[in-house]
N, C-alpha and C. Protein backbone atom coordinates (compact mmCIF):
# COMPACT_ATOMS: atom_id res chain seq x y z
N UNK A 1 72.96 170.61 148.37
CA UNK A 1 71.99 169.58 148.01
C UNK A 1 70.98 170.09 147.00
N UNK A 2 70.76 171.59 147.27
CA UNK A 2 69.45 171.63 146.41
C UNK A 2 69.87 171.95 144.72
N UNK A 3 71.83 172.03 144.47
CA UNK A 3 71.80 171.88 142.76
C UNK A 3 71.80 170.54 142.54
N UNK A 4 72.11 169.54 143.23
CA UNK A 4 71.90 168.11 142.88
C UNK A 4 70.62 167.57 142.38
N UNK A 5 69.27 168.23 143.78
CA UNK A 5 68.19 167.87 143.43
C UNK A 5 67.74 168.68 142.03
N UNK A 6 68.12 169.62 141.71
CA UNK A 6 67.90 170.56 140.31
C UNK A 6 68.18 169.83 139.37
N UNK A 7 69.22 169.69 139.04
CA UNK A 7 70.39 168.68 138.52
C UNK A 7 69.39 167.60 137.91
N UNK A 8 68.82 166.67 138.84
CA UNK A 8 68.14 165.28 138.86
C UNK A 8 66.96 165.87 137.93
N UNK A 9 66.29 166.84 138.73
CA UNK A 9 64.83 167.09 137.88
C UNK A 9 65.11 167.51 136.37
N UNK A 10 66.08 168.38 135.83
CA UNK A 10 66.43 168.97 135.04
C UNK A 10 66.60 167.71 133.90
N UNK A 11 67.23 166.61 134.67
CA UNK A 11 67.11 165.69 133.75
C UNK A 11 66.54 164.26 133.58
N UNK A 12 65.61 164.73 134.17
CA UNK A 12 64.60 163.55 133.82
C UNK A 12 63.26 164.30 132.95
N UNK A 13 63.29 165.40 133.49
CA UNK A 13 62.60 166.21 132.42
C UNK A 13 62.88 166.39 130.79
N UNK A 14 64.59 166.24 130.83
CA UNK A 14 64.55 166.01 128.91
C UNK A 14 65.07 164.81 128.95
N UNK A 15 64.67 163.61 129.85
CA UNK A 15 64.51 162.09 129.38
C UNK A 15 63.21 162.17 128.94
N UNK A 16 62.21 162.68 129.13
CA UNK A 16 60.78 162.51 129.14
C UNK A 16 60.48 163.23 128.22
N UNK A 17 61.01 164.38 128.02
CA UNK A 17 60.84 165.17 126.56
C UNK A 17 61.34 164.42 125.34
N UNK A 18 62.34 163.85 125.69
CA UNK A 18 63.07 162.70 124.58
C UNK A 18 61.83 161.29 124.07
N UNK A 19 61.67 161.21 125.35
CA UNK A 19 61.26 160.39 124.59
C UNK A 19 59.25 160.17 124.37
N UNK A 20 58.83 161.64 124.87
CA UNK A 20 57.74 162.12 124.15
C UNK A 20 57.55 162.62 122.57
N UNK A 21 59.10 162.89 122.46
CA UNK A 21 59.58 163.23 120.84
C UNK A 21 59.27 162.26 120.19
N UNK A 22 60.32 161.27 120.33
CA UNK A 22 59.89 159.47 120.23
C UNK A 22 58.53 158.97 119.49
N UNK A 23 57.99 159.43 120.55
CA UNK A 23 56.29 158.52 120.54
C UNK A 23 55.83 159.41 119.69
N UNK A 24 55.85 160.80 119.40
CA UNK A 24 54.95 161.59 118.50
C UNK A 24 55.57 162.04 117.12
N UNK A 25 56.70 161.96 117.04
CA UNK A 25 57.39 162.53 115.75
C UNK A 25 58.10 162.05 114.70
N UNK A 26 58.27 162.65 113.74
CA UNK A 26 58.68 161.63 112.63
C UNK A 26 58.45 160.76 111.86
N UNK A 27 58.97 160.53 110.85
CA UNK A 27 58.25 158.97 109.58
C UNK A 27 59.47 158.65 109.60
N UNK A 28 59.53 157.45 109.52
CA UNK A 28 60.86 156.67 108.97
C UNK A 28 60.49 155.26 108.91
N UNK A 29 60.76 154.56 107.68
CA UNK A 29 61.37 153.03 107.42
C UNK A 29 61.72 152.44 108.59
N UNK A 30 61.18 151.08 109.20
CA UNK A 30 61.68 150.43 109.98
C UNK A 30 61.64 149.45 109.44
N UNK A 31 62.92 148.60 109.69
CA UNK A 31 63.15 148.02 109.31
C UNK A 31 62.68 146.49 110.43
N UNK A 32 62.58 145.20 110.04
CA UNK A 32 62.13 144.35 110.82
C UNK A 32 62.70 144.00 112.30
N UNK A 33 61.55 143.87 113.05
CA UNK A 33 62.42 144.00 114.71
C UNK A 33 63.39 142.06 114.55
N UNK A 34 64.19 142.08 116.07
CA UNK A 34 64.66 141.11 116.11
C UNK A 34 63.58 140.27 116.92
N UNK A 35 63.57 139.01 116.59
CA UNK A 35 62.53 138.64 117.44
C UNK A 35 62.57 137.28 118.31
N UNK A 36 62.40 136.42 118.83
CA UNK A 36 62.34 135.02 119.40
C UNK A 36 60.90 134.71 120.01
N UNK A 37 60.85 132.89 119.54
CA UNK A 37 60.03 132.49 119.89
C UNK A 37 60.00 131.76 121.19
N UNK A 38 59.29 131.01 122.31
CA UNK A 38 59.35 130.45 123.25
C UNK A 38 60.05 128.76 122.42
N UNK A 39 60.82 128.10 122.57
CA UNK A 39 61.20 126.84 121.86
C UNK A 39 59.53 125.48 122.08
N UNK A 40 59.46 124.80 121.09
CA UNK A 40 58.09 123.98 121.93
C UNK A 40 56.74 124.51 121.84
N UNK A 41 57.00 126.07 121.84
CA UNK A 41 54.99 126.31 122.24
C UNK A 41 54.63 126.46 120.84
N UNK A 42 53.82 125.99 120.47
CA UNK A 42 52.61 126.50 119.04
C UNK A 42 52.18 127.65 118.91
N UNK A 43 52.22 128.54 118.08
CA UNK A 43 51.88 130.14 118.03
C UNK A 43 50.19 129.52 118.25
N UNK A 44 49.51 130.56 118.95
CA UNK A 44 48.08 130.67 118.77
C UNK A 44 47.99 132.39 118.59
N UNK A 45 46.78 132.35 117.76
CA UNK A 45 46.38 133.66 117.98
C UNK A 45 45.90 134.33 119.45
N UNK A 46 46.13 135.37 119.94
CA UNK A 46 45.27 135.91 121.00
C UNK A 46 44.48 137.24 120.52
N UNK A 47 43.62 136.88 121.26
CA UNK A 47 42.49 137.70 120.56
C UNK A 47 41.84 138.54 121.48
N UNK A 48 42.74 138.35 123.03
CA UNK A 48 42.37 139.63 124.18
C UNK A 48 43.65 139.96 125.18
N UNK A 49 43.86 141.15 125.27
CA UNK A 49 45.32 141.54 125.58
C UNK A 49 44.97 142.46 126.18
N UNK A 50 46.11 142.60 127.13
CA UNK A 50 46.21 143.84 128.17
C UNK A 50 47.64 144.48 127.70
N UNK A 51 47.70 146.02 127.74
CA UNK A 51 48.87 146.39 127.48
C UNK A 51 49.48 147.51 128.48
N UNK A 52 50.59 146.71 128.70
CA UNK A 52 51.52 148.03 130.03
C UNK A 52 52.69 147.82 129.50
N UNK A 53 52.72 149.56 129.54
CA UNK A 53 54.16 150.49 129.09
C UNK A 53 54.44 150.81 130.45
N UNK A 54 56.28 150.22 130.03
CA UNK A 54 56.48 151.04 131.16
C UNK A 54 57.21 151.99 131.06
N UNK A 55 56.72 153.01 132.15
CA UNK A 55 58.39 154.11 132.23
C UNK A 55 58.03 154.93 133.42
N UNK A 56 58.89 155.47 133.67
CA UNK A 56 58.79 156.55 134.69
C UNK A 56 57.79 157.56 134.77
N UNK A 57 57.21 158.21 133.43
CA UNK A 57 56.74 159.30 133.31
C UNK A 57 55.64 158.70 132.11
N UNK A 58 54.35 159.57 133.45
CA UNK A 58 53.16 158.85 133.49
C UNK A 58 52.42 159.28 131.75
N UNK A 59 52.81 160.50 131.09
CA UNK A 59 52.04 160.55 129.58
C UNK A 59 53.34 159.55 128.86
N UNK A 60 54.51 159.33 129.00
CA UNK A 60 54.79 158.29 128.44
C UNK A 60 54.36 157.27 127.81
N UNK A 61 54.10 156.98 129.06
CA UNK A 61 53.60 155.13 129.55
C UNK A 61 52.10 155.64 128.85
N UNK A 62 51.33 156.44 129.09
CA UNK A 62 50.18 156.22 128.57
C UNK A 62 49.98 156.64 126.45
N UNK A 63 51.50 157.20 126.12
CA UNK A 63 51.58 156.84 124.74
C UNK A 63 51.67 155.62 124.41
N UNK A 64 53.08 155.01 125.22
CA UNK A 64 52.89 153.42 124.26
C UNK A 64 51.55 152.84 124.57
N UNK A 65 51.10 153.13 125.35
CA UNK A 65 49.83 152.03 125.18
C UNK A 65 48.64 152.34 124.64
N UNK A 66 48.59 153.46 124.22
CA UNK A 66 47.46 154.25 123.46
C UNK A 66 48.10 153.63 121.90
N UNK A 67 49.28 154.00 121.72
CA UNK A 67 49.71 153.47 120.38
C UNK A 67 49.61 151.89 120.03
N UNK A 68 50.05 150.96 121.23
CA UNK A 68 49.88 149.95 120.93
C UNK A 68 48.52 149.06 120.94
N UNK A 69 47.49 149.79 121.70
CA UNK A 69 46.09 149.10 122.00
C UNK A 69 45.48 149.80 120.03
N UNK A 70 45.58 150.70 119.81
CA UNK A 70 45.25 150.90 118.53
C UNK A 70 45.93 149.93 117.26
N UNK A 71 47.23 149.70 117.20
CA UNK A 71 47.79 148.77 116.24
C UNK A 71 47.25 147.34 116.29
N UNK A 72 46.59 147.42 117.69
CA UNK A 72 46.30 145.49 118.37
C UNK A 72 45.07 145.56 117.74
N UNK A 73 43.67 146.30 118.10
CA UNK A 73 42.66 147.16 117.60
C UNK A 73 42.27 146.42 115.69
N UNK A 74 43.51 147.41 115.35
CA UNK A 74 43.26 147.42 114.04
C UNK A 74 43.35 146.02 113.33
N UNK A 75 43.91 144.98 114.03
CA UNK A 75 43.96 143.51 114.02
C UNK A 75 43.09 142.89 114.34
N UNK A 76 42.04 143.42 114.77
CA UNK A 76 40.84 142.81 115.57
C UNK A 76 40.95 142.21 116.75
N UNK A 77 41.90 142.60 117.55
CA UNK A 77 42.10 142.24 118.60
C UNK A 77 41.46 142.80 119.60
N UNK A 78 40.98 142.47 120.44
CA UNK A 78 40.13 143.22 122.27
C UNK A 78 41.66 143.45 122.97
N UNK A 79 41.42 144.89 123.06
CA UNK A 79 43.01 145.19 123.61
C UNK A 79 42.74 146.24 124.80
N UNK A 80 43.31 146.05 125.83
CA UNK A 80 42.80 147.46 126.84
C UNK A 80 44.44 147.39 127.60
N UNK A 81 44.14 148.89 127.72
CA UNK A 81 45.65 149.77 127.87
C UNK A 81 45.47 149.76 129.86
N UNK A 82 47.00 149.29 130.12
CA UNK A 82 47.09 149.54 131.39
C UNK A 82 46.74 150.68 132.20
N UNK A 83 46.57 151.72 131.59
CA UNK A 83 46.13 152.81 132.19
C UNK A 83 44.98 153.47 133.05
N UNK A 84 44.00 152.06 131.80
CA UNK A 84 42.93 152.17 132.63
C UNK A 84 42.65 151.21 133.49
N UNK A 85 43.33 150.26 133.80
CA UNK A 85 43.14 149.70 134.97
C UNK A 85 43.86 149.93 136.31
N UNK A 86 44.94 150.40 136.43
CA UNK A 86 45.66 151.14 137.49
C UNK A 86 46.00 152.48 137.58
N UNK A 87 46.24 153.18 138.61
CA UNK A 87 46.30 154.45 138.63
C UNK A 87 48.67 154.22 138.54
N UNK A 88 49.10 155.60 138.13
CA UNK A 88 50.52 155.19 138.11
C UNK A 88 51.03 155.01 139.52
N UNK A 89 50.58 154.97 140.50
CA UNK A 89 51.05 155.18 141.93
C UNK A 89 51.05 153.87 141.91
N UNK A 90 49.95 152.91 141.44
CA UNK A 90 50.07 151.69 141.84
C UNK A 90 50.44 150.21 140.95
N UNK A 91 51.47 150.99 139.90
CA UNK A 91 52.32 150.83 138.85
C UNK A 91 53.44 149.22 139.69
N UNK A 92 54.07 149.66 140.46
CA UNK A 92 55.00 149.15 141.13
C UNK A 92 54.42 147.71 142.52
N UNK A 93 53.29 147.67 142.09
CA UNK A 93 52.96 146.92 143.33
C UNK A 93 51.99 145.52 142.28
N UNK A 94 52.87 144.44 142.15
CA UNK A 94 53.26 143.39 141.08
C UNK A 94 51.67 142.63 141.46
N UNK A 95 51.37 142.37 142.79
CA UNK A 95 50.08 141.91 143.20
C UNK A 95 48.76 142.70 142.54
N UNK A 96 48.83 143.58 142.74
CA UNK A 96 48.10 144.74 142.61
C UNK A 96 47.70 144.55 140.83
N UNK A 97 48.97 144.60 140.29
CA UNK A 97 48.89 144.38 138.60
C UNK A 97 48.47 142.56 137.76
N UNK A 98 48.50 142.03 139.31
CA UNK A 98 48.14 140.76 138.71
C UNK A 98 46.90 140.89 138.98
N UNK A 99 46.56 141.26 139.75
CA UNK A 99 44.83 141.34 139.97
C UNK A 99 44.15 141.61 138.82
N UNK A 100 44.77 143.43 138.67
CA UNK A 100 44.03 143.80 137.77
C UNK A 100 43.74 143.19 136.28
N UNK A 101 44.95 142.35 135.88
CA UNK A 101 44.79 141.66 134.62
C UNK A 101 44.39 140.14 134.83
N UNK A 102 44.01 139.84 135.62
CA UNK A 102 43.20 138.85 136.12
C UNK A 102 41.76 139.60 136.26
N UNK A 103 41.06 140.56 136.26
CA UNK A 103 39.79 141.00 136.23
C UNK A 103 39.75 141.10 135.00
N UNK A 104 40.17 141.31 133.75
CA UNK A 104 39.93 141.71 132.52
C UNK A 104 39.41 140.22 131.56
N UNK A 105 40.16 139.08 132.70
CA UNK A 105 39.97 137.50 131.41
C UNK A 105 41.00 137.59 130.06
N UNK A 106 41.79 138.43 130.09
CA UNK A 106 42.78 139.00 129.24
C UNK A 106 43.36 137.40 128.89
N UNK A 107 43.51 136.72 127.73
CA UNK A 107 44.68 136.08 127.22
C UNK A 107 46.15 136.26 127.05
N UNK A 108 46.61 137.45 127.32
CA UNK A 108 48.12 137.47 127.25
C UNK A 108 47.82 138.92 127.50
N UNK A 109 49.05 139.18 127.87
CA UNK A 109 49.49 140.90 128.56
C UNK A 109 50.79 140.97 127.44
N UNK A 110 50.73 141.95 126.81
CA UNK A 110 52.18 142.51 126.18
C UNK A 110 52.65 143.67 127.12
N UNK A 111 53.75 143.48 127.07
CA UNK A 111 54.80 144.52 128.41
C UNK A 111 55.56 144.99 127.42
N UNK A 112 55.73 146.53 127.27
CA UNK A 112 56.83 147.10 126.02
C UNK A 112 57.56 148.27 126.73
N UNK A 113 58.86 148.39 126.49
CA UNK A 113 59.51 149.71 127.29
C UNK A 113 60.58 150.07 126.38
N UNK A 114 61.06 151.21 126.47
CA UNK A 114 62.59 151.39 126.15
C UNK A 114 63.85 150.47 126.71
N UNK A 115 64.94 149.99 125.58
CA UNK A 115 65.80 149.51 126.60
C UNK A 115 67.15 150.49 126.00
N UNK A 116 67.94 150.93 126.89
CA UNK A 116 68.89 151.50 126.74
C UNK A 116 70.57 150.95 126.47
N UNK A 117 71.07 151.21 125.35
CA UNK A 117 72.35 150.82 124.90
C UNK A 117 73.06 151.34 124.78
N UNK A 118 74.43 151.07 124.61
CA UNK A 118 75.82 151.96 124.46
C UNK A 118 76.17 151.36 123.07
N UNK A 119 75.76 150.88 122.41
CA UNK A 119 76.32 150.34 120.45
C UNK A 119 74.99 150.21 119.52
N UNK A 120 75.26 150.38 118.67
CA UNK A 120 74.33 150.76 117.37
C UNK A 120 74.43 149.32 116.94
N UNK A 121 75.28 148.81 117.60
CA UNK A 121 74.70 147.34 116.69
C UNK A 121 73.60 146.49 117.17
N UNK A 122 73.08 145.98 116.67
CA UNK A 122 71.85 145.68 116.73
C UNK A 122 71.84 144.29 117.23
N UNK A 123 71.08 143.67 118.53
CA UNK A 123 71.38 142.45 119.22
C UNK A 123 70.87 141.81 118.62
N UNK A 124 71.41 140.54 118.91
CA UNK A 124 70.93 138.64 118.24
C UNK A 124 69.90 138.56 118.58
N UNK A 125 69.75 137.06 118.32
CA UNK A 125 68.30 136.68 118.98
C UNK A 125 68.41 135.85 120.44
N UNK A 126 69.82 135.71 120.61
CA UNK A 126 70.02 135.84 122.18
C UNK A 126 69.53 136.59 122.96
N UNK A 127 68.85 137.72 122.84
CA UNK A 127 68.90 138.78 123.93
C UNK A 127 67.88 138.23 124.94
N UNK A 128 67.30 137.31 124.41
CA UNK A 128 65.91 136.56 125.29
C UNK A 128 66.92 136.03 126.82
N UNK A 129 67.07 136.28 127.79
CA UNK A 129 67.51 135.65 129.00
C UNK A 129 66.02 134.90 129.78
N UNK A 130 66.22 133.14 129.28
CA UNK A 130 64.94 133.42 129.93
C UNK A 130 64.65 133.15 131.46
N UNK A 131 65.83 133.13 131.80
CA UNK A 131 65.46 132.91 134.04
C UNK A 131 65.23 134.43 134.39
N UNK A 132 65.64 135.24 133.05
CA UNK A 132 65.28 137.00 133.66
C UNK A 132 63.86 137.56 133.03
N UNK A 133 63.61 136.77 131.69
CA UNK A 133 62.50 137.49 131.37
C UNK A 133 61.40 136.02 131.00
N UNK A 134 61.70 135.11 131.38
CA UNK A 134 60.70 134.05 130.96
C UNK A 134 59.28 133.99 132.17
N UNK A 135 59.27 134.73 133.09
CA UNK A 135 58.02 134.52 133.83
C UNK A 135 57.36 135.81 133.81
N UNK A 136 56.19 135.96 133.75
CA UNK A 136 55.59 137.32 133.38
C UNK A 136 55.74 138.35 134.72
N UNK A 137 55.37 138.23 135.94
CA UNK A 137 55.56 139.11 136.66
C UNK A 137 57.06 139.30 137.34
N UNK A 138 57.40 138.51 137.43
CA UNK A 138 58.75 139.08 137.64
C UNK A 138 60.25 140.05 136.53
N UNK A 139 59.08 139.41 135.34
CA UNK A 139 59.85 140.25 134.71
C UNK A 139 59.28 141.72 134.63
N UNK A 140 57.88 142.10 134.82
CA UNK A 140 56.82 143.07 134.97
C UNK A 140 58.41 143.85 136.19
N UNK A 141 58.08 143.15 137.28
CA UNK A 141 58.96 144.38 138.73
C UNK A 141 60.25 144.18 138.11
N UNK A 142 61.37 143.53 137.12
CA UNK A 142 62.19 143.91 137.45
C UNK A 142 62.43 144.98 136.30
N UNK A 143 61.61 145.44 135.09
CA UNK A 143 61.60 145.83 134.46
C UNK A 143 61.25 147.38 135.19
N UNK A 144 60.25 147.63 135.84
CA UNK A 144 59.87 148.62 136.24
C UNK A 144 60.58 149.30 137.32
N UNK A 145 61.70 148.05 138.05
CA UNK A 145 62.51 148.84 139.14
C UNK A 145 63.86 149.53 138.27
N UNK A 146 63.87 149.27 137.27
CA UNK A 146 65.03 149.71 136.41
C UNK A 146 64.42 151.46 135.64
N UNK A 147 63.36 151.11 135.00
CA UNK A 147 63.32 151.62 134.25
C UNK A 147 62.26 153.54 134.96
N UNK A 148 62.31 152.91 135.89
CA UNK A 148 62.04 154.42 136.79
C UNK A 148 62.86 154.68 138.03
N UNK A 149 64.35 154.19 137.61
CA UNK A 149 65.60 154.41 138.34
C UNK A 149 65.43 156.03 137.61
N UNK A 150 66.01 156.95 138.77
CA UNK A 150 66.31 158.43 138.30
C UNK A 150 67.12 158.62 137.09
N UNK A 151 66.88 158.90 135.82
CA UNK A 151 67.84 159.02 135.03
C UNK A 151 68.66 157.61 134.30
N UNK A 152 67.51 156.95 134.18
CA UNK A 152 67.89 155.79 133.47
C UNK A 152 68.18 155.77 131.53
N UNK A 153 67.13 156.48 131.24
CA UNK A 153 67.98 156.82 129.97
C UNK A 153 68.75 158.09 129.57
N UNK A 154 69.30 158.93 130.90
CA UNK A 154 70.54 159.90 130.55
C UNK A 154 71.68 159.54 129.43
N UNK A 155 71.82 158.51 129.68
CA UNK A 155 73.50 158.16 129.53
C UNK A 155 73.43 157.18 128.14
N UNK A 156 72.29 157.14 127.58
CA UNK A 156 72.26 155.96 126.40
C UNK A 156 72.33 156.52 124.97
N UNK A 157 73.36 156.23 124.13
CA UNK A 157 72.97 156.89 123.03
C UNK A 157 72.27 156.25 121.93
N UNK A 158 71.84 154.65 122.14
CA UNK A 158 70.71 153.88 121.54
C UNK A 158 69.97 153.55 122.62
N UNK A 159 68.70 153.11 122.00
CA UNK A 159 67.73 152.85 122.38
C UNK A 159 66.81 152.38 121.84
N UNK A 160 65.99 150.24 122.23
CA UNK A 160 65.24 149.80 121.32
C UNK A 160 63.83 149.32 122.14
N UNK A 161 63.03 149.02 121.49
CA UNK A 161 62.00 149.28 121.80
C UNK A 161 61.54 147.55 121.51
N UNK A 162 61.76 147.16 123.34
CA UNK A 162 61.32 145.80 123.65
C UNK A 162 59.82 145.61 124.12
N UNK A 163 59.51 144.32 123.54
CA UNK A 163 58.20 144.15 123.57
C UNK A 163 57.78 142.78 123.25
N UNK A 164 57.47 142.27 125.25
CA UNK A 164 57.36 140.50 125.17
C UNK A 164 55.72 140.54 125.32
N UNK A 165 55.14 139.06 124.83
CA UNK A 165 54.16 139.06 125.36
C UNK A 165 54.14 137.71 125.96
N UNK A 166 53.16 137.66 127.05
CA UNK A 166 53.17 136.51 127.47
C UNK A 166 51.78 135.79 127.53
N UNK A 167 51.62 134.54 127.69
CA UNK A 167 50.05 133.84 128.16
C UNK A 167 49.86 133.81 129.61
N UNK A 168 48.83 134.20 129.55
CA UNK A 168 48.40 134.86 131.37
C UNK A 168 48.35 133.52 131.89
N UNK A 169 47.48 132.66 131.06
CA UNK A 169 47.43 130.61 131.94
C UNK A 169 48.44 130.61 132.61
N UNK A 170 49.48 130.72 131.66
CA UNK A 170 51.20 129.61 132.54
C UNK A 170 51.62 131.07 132.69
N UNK A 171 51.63 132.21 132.88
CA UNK A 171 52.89 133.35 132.99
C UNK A 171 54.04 133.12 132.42
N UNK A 172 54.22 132.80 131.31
CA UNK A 172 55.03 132.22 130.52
C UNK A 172 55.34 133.16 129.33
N UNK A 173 56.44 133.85 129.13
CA UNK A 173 56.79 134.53 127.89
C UNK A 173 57.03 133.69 126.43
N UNK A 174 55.86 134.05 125.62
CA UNK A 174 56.19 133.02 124.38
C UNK A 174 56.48 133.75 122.79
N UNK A 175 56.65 134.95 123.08
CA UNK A 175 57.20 135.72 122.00
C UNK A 175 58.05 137.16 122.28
N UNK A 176 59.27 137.62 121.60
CA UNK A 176 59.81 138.86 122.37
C UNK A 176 60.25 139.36 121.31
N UNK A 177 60.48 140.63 121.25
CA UNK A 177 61.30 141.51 119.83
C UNK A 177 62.15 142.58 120.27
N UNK A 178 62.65 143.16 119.96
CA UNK A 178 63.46 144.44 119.95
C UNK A 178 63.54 144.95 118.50
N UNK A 179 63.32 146.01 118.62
CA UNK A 179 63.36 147.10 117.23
C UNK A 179 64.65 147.17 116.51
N UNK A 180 64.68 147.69 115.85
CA UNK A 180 65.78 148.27 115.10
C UNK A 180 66.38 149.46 116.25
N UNK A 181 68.17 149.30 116.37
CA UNK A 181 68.53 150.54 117.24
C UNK A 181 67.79 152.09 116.83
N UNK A 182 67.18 152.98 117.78
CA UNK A 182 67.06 154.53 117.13
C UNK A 182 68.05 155.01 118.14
N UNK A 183 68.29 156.37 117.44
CA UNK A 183 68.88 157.73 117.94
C UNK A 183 67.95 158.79 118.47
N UNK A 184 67.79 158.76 119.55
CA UNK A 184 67.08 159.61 120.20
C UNK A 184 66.71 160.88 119.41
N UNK A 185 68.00 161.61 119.26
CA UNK A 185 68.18 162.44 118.92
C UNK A 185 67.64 163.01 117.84
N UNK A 186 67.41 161.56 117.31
CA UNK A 186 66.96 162.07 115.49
C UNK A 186 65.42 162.22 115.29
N UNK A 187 65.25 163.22 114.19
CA UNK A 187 63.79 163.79 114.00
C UNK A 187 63.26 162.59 113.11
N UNK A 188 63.60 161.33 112.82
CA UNK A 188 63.50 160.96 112.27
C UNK A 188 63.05 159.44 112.67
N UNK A 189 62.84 159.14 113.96
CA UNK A 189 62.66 158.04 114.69
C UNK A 189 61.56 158.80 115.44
N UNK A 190 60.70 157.21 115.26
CA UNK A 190 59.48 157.39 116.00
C UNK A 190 58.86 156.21 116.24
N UNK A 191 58.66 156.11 117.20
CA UNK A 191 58.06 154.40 118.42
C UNK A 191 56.73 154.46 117.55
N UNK A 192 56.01 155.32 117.17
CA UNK A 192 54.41 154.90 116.65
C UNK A 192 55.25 154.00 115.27
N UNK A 193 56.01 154.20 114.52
CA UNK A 193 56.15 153.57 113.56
C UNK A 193 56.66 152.16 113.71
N UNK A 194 57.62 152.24 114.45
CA UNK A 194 58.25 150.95 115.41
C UNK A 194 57.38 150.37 115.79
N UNK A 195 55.90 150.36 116.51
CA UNK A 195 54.74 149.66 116.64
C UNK A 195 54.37 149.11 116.18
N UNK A 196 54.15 149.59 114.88
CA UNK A 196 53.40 149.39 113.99
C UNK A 196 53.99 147.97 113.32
N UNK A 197 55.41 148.56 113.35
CA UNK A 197 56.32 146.93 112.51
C UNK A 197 56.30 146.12 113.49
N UNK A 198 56.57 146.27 114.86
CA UNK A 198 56.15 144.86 115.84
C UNK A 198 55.12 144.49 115.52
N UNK A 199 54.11 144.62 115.55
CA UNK A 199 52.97 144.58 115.75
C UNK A 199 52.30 143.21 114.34
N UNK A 200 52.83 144.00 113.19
CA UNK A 200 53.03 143.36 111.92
C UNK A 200 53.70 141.86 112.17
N UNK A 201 55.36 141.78 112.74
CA UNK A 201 56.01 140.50 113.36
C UNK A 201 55.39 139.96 113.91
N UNK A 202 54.67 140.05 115.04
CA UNK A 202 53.73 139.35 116.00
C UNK A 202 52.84 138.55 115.48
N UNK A 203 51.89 139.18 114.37
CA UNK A 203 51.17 138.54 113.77
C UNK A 203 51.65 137.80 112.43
N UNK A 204 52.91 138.24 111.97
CA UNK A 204 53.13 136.80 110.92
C UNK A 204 53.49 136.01 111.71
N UNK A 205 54.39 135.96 112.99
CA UNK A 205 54.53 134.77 113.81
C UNK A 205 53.81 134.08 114.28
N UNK A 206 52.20 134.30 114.01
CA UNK A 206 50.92 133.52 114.27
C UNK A 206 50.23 133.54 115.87
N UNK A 207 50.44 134.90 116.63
CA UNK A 207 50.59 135.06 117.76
C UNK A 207 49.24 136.46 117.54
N UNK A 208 48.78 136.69 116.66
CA UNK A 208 48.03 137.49 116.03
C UNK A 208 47.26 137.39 115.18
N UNK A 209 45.90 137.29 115.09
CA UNK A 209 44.89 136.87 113.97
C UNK A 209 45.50 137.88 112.83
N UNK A 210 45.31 137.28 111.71
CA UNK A 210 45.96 137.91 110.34
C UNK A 210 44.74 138.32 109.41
């Protein structure tokens, strides 16, 4: 038992190194994420946001949202990073996270994570499922019971960088993107830059003061 448990730690430790690489390294061209709108709703600007990254591993989660409360920031947006409103222990407890973004008066919560793929090709604008990701907290737990499964991005050799936001009123997802596929591997991919181009989409889609 105890090379299994080795085994496990060994590699979630260079999932987390991977994708600390990710968040800190590299320049590269990104190219425009894929994106969808809610059908029906009117873009409004929001102009106060809460942001939770998720992942397993707690300086992770507190890059994307350091990266993304700064890109929101620089938009003039009032943006505060999940981090500081929950401790990571209490990451997983969906009540707990509605509270807390219910104390803030927050207009919309953006939720952003890695999603893991087996093809470089790059998904439609289908990828929106919305009985799986159209309500905000349930997509919050099912996102988070996946994505701090042991060794969830072992086995992926793409990986894009999803990122819905929703309106806190109705819990209602009314905008979603996925990046351009990266290669982990490469020195040449980096989520701060990938931010940066969501971030850009969001707001020509009028979901962002310009």
């Amino acid at each position: 038992m105890r090379p299994a448990r080795t085994g496990i730690a060994a590699s979630l430790a260079l999932c987390s190194a991977i994708l600390l690489t990710l968040l800190v390294n590299g320049c590269a061209s990104n190219p425009a994420p894929v994106t969808w709108s809610a059908p029906g709703v009117t873009p409004k600007p929001y102009r106060n946001l809460v942001v939770f990254g998720v992942a397993a591993n707690g300086k992770v989660r507190r890059a994307y949202e350091v990266n993304f409360v700064a890109a929101l920031r620089a938009r003039g947006v009032s943006a505060r990073a999940g981090h500081g409103l929950l401790p990571d222990g209490g990451l997983g407890d969906v009540k707990a996270v509605k509270r807390a973004v219910a104390g803030t008066g927050a207009q919309g919560v953006v939720i952003t994570h890695l999603v893991g793929g087996r093809s470089s090709q790059v998904q439609s604008r289908n990828f929106v499922s919305p009985s799986l990701s159209g309500s905000l907290y349930p997509y919050y737990q099912r996102v988070h019971g996946y994505v701090t499964e042991p060794g969830y991005y072992a086995n992926f050799p793409v990986l894009q960088l999803e990122t819905n936001l929703y309106d806190v009123a109705r819990e209602k997802l009314v905008w979603s993107a996925r990046s351009q596929p990266m290669d982990p591997g490469s020195e040449k991919t980096t989520i701060n830059e990938v931010i940066e181009t969501i971030i850009r989409s969001l707001a020509e889609a009028g979901f962002l003061p310009k």
